[in-house]
N, C-alpha and C. Protein backbone atom coordinates (compact mmCIF):
# COMPACT_ATOMS: atom_id res chain seq x y z
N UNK A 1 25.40 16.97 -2.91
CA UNK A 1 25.37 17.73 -4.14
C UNK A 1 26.45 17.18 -5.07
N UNK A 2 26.02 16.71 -6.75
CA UNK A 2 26.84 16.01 -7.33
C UNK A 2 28.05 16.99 -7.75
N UNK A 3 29.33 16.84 -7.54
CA UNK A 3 30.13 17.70 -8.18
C UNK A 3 30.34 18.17 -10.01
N UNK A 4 29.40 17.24 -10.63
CA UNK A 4 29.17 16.79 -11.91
C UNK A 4 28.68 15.47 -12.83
N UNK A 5 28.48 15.56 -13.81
CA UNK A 5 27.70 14.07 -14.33
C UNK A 5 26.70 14.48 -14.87
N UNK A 6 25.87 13.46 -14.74
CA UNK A 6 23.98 13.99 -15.24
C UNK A 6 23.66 12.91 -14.07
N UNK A 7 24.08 11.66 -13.30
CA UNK A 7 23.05 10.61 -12.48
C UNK A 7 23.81 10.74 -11.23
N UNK A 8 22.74 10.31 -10.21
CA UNK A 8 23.00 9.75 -8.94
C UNK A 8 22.51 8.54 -8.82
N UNK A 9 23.80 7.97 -7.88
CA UNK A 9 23.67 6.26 -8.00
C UNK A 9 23.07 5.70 -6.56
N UNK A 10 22.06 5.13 -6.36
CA UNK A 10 21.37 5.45 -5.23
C UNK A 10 21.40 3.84 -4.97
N UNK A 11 21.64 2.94 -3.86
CA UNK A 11 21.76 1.61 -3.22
C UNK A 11 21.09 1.58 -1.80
N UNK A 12 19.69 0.92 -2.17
CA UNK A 12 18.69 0.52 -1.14
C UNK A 12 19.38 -0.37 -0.69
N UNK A 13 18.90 -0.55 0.87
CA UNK A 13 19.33 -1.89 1.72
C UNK A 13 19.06 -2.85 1.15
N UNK A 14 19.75 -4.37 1.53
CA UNK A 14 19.50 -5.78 1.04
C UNK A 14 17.63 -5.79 1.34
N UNK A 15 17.21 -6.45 0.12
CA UNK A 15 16.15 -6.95 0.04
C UNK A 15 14.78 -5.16 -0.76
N UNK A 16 15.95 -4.27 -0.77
CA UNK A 16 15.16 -3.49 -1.67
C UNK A 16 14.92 -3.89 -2.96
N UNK A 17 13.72 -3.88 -3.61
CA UNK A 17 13.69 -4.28 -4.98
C UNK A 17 13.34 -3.46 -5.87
N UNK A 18 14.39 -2.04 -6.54
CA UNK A 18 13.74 -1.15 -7.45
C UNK A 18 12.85 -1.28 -8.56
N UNK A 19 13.37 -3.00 -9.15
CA UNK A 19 12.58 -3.10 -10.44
C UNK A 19 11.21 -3.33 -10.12
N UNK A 20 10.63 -3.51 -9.02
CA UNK A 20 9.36 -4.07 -8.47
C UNK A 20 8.62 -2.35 -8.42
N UNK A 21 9.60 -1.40 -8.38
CA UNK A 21 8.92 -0.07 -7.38
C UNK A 21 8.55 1.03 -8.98
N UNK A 22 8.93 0.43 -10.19
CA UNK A 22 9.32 1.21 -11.34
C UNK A 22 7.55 1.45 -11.91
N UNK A 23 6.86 0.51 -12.00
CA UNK A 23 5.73 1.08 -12.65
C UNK A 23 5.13 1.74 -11.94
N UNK A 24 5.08 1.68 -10.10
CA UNK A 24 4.38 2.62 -9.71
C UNK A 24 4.88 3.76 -9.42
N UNK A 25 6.21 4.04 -9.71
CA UNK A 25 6.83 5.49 -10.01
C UNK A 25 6.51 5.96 -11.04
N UNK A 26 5.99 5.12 -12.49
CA UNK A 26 5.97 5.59 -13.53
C UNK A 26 4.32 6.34 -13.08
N UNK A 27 3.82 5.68 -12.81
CA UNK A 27 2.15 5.88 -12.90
C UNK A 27 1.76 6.90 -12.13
N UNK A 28 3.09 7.70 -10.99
CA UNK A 28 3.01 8.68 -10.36
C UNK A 28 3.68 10.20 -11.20
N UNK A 29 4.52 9.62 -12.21
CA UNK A 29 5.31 10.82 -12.86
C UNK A 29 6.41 10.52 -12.74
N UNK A 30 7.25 9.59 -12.10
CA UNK A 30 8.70 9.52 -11.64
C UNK A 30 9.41 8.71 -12.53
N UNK A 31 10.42 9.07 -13.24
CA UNK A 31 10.83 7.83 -13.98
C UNK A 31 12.10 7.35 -13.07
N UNK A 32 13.28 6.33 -13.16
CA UNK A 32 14.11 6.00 -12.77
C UNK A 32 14.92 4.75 -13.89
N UNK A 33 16.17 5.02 -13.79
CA UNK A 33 16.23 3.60 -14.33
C UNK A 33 16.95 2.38 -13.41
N UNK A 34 16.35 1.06 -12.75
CA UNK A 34 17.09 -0.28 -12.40
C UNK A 34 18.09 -0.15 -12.49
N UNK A 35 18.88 -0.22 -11.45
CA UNK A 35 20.19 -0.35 -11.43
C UNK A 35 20.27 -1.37 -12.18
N UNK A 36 19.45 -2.55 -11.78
CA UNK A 36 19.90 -4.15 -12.72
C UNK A 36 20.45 -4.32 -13.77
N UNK A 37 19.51 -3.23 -14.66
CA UNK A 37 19.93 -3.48 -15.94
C UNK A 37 21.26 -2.89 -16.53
N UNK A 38 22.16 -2.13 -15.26
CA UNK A 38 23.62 -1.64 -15.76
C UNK A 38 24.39 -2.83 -16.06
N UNK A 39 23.85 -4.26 -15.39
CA UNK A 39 25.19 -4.67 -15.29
C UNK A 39 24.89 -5.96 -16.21
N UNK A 40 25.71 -6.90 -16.11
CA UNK A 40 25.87 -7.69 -16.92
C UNK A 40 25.49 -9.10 -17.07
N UNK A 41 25.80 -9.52 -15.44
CA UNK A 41 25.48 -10.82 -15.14
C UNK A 41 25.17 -10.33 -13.53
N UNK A 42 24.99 -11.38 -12.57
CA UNK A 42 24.61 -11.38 -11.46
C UNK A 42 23.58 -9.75 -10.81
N UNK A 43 22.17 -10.16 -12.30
CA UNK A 43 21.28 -9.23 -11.72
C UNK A 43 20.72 -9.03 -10.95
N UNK A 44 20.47 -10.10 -10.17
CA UNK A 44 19.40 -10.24 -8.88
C UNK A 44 20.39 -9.73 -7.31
N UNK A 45 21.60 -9.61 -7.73
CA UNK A 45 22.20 -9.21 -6.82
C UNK A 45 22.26 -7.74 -6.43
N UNK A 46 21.30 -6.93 -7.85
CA UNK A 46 21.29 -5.75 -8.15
C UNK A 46 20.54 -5.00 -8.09
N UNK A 47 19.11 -5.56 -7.85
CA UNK A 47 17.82 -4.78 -7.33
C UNK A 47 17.68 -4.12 -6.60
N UNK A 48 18.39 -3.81 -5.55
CA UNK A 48 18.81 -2.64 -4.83
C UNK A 48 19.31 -1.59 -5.20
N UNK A 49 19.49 -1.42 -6.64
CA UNK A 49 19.61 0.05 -7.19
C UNK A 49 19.22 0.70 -7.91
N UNK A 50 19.47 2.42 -8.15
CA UNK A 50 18.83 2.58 -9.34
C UNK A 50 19.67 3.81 -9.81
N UNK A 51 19.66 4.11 -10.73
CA UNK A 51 20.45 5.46 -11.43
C UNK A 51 18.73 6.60 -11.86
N UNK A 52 19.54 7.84 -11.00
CA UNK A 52 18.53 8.62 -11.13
C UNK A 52 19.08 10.18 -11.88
N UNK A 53 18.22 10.50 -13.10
CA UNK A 53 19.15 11.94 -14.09
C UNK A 53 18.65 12.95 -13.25
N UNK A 54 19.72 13.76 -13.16
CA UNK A 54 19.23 15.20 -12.87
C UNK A 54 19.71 16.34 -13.96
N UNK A 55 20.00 15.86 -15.11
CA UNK A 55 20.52 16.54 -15.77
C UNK A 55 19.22 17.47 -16.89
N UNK A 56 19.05 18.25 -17.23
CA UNK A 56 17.93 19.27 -17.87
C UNK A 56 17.05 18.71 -17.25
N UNK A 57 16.91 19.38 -15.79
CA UNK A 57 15.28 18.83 -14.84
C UNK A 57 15.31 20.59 -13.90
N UNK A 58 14.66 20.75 -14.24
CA UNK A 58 14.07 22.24 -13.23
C UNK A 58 14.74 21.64 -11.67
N UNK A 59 15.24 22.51 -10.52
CA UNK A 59 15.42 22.10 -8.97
C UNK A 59 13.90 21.58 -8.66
N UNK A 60 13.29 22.35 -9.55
CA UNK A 60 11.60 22.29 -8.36
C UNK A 60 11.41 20.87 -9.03
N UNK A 61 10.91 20.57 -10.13
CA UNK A 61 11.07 19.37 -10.15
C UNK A 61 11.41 18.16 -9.76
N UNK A 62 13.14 18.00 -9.24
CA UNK A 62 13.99 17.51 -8.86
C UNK A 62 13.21 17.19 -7.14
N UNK A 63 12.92 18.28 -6.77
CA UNK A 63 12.47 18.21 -5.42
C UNK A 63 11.50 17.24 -5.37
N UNK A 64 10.43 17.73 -6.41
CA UNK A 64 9.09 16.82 -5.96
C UNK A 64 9.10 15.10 -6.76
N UNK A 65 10.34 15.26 -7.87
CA UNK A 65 10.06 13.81 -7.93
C UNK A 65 10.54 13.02 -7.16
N UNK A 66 11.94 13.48 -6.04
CA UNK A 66 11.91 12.83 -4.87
C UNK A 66 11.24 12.79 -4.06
N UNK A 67 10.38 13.57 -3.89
CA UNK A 67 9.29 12.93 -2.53
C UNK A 67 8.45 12.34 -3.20
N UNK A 68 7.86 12.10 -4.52
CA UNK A 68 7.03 11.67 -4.95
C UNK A 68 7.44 10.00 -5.19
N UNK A 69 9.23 10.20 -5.52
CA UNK A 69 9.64 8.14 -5.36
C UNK A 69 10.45 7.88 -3.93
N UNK A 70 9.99 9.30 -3.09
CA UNK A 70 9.96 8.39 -1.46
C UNK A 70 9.07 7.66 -0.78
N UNK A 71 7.95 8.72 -1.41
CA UNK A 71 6.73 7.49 -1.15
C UNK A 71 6.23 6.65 -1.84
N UNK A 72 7.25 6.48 -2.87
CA UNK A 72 6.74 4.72 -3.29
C UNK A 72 7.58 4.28 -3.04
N UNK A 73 8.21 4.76 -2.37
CA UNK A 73 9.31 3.56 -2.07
C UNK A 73 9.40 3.44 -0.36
N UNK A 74 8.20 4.44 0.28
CA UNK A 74 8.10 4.06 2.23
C UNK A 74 6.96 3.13 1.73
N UNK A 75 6.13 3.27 0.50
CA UNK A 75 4.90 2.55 0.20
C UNK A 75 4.85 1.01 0.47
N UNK A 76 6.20 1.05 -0.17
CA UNK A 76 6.93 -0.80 -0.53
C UNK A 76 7.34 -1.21 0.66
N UNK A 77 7.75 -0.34 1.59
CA UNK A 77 8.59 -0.93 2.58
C UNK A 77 7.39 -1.70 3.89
């Protein structure tokens, strides 16, 4: 439980690739954003993450868009 903020910073194992997992989260309802694109240089080192808002999102919501980008993301695996 975040003590505050609006994101959680979430780091898949080596060889996860979020930017690969993003349209079919989109096409399910889930948005997320690539960690990749936080940083600056050495992106490919970065596909393993992603920043996710919980900030003005209903709990129930919150609930189901995580199971809804767990299984695209047991989908990928």
């Amino acid at each position: 439980v975040p003590d505050g903020g609006m994101f959680l910073w979430v780091e898949g194992p080596p060889g996860f690739d979020a930017d690969a997992l993003l349209e079919e989260a989109l096409r399910r309802g889930v948005a997320f954003l690539p960690g990749s694109v936080c940083y600056a240089e050495d992106v490919a080192d970065h596909r393993n993450t992603m920043r996710l808002s919980f900030a003005n999102v209903p709990r129930e919501d919150i609930d189901r868009g995580v199971a809804l980008l767990g299984s695209v993301c047991a989908g990928a695996a």
